[in-house]
Protein backbone atom coordinates (compact mmCIF):
# COMPACT_ATOMS: atom_id res chain seq x y z
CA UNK A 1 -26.15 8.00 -34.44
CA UNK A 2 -24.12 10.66 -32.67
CA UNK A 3 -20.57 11.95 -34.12
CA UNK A 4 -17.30 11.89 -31.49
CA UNK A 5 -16.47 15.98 -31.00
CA UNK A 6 -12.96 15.00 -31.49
CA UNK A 7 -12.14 12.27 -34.44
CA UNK A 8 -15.80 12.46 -35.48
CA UNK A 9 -16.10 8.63 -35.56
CA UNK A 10 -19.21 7.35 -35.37
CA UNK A 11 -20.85 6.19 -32.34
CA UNK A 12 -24.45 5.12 -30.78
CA UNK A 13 -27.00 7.55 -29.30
CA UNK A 14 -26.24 6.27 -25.59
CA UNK A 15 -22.47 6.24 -25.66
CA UNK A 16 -20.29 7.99 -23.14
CA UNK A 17 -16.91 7.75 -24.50
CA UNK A 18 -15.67 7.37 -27.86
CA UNK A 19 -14.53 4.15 -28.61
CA UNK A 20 -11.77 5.19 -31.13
CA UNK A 21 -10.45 7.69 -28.76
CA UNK A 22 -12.01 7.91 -25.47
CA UNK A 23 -12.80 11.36 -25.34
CA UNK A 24 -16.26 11.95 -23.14
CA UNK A 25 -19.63 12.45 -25.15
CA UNK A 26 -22.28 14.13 -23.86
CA UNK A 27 -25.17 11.33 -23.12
CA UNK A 28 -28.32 13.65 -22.55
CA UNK A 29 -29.85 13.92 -26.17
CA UNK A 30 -29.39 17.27 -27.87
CA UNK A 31 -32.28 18.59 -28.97
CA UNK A 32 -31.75 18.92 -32.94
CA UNK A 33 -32.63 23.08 -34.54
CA UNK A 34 -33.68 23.12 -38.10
CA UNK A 35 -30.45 23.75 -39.61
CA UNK A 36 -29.14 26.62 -41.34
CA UNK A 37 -28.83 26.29 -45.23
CA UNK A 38 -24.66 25.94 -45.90
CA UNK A 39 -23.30 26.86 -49.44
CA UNK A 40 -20.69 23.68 -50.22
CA UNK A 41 -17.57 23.22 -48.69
CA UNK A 42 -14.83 21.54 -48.91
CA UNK A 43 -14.80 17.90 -47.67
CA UNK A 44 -13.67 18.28 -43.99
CA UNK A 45 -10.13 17.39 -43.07
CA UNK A 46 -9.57 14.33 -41.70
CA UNK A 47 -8.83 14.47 -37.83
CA UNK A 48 -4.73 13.95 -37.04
CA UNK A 49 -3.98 10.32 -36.36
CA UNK A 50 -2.02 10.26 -32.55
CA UNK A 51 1.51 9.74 -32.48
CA UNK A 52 1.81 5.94 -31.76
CA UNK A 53 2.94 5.59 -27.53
CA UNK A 54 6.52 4.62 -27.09
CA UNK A 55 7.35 1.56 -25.98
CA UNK A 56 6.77 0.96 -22.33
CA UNK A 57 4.63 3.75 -22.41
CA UNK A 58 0.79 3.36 -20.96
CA UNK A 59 -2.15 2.69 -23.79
CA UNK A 60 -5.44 3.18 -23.95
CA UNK A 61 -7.90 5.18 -22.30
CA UNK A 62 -6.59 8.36 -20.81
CA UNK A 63 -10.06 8.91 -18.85
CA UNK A 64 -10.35 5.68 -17.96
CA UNK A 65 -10.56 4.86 -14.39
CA UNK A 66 -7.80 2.20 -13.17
CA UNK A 67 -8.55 -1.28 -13.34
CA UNK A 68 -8.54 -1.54 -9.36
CA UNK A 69 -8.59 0.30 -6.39
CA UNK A 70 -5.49 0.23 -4.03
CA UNK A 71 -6.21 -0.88 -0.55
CA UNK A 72 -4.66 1.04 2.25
CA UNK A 73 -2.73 -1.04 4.58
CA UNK A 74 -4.17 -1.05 7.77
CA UNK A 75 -1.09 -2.25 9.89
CA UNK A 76 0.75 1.03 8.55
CA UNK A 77 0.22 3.32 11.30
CA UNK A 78 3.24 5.62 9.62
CA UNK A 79 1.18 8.27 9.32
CA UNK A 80 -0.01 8.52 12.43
CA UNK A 81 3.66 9.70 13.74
CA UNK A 82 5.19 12.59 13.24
CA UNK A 83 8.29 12.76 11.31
CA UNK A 84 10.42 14.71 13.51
CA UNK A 85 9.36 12.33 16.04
CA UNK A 86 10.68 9.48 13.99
CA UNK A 87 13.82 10.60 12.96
CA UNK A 88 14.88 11.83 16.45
CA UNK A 89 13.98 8.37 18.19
CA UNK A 90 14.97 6.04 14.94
CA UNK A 91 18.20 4.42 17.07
CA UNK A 92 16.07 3.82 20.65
CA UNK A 93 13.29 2.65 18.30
CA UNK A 94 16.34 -0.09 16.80
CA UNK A 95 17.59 -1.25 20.22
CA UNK A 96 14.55 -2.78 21.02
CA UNK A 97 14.83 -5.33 18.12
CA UNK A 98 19.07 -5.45 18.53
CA UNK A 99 19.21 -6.16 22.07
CA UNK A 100 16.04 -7.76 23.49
CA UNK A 101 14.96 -6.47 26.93
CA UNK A 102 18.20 -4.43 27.80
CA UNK A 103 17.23 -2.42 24.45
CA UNK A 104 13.44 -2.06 25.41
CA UNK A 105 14.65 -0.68 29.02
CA UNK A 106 17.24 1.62 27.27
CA UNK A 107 14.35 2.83 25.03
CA UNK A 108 11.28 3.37 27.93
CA UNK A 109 14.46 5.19 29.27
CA UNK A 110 15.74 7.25 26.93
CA UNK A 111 12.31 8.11 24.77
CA UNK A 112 9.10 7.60 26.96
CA UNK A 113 7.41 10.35 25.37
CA UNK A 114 7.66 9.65 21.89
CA UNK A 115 4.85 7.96 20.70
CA UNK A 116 6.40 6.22 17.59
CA UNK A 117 9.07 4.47 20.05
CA UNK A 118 6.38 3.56 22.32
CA UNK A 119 4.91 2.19 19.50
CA UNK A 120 7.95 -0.22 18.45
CA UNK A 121 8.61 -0.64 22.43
CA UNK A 122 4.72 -1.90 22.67
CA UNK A 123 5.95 -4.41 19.41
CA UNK A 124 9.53 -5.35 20.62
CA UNK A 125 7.48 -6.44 23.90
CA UNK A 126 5.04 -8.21 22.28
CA UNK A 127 8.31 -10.23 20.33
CA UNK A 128 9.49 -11.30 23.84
CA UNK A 129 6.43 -12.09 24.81
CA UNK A 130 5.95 -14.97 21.66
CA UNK A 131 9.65 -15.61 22.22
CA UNK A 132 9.81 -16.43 26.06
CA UNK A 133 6.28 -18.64 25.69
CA UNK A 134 7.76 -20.16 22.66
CA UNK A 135 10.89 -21.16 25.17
CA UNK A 136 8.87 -22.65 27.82
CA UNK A 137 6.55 -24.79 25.51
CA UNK A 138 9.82 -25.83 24.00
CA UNK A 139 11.33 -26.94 27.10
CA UNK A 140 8.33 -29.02 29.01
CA UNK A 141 7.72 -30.98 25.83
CA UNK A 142 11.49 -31.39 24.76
CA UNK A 143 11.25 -35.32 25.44
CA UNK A 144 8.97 -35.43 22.10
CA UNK A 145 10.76 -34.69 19.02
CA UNK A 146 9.06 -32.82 17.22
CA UNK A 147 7.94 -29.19 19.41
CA UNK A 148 11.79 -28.88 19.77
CA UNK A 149 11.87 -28.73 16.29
CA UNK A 150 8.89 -26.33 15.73
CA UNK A 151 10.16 -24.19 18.14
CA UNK A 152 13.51 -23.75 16.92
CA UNK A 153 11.69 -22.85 13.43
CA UNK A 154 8.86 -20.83 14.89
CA UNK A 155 12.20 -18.90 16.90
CA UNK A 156 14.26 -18.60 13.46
CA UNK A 157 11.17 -17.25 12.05
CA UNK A 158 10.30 -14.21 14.80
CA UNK A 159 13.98 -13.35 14.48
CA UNK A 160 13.78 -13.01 10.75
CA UNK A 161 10.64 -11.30 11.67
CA UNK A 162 12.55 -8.87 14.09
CA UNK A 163 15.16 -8.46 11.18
CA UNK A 164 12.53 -7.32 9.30
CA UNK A 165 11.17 -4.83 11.99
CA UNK A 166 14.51 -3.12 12.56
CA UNK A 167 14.62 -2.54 8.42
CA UNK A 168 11.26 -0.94 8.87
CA UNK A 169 12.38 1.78 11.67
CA UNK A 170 15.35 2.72 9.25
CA UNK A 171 12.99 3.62 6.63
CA UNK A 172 11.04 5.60 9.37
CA UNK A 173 8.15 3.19 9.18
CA UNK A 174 5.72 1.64 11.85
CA UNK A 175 4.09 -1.20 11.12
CA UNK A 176 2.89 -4.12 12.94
CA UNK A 177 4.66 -7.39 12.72
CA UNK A 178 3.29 -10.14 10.75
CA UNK A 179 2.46 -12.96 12.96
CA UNK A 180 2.60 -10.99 16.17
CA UNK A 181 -0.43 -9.19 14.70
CA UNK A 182 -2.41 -12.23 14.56
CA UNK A 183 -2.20 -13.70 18.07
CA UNK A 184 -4.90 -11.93 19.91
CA UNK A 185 -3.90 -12.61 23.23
CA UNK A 186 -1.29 -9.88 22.46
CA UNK A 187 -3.56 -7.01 21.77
């Protein structure tokens, strides 16, 4: 049995942390010297109990590694864009998602050699793309009743998603669209 350097608890020979208060122990076995003889002393002190967190506060294990591992997002390609190049093509970047093909134009236009607005013109494309096939599927089977119905749904839905897109650029972000990601015809 091995004693924790810190609140001398207790602890077995192969232990790594403390379990009272997490601090790391040494695991490779110390070689024991004959020990010195020590006139009495006084009993030791007892080691200071921690302040209790306050509420809200994090427990536990300060050393502890966290529970999980965040996993990047791979359809952020933020970082691949420099932010001066963001924030001076921000508004082209939004005209593609406000006005359709007019604001795609204005954009190739005004910005063709920013890559973050050729990366939201490459998106706002792909959007008319899903949109204009979504229109023509629509249309030949409009004598059944219910592609009409999908369509109009599966349109209210790419708009949201477009919504969603122009939100995006005013953070400064670049990400790709949710279900326009998936189609792999697109890509």
């Amino acid at each position: 049995m091995k004693a924790c350097p810190n609140c001398h608890a207790a602890l077995a020979d192969d232990a790594a942390f403390c379990t009272s208060c997490g601090t790391p122990v040494a695991v490779a076995p110390v070689e024991q010297q004959p020990a010195a003889p020590v006139a009495p002393a006084a009993a030791p002190a007892a080691a200071p109990m921690p302040a209790p967190a306050p509420y809200g506060a994090p427990q536990g294990n300060p050393y502890a590694a966290p529970a999980y591992a965040p996993v990047p997002d791979m359809n952020d390609h933020t970082a691949e864009y420099d932010p001066k190049d963001i924030s001076e093509n921000k508004v082209y970047c939004m005209l593609c998602y406000l006005m359709g093909v007019v604001g795609i134009i204005v954009a190739l236009l005004a910005s063709k050699d920013s890559p973050f607005a050729q990366f939201h013109i490459r998106q706002a494309v792909k959007f008319q793309v899903v949109t204009i096939l979504t229109g023509i599927v629509t249309a030949v089977l409009c004598w059944t009743v219910i592609v009409p119905i999908a369509g109009f749904i599966f349109l209210a839905v790419l708009l949201v998603l477009q919504i969603i897109c122009f939100f995006q650029i005013c953070k400064g972000q670049a990400k790709d669209a949710a279900i326009i990601r998936s189609l792999n015809f697109l890509k």
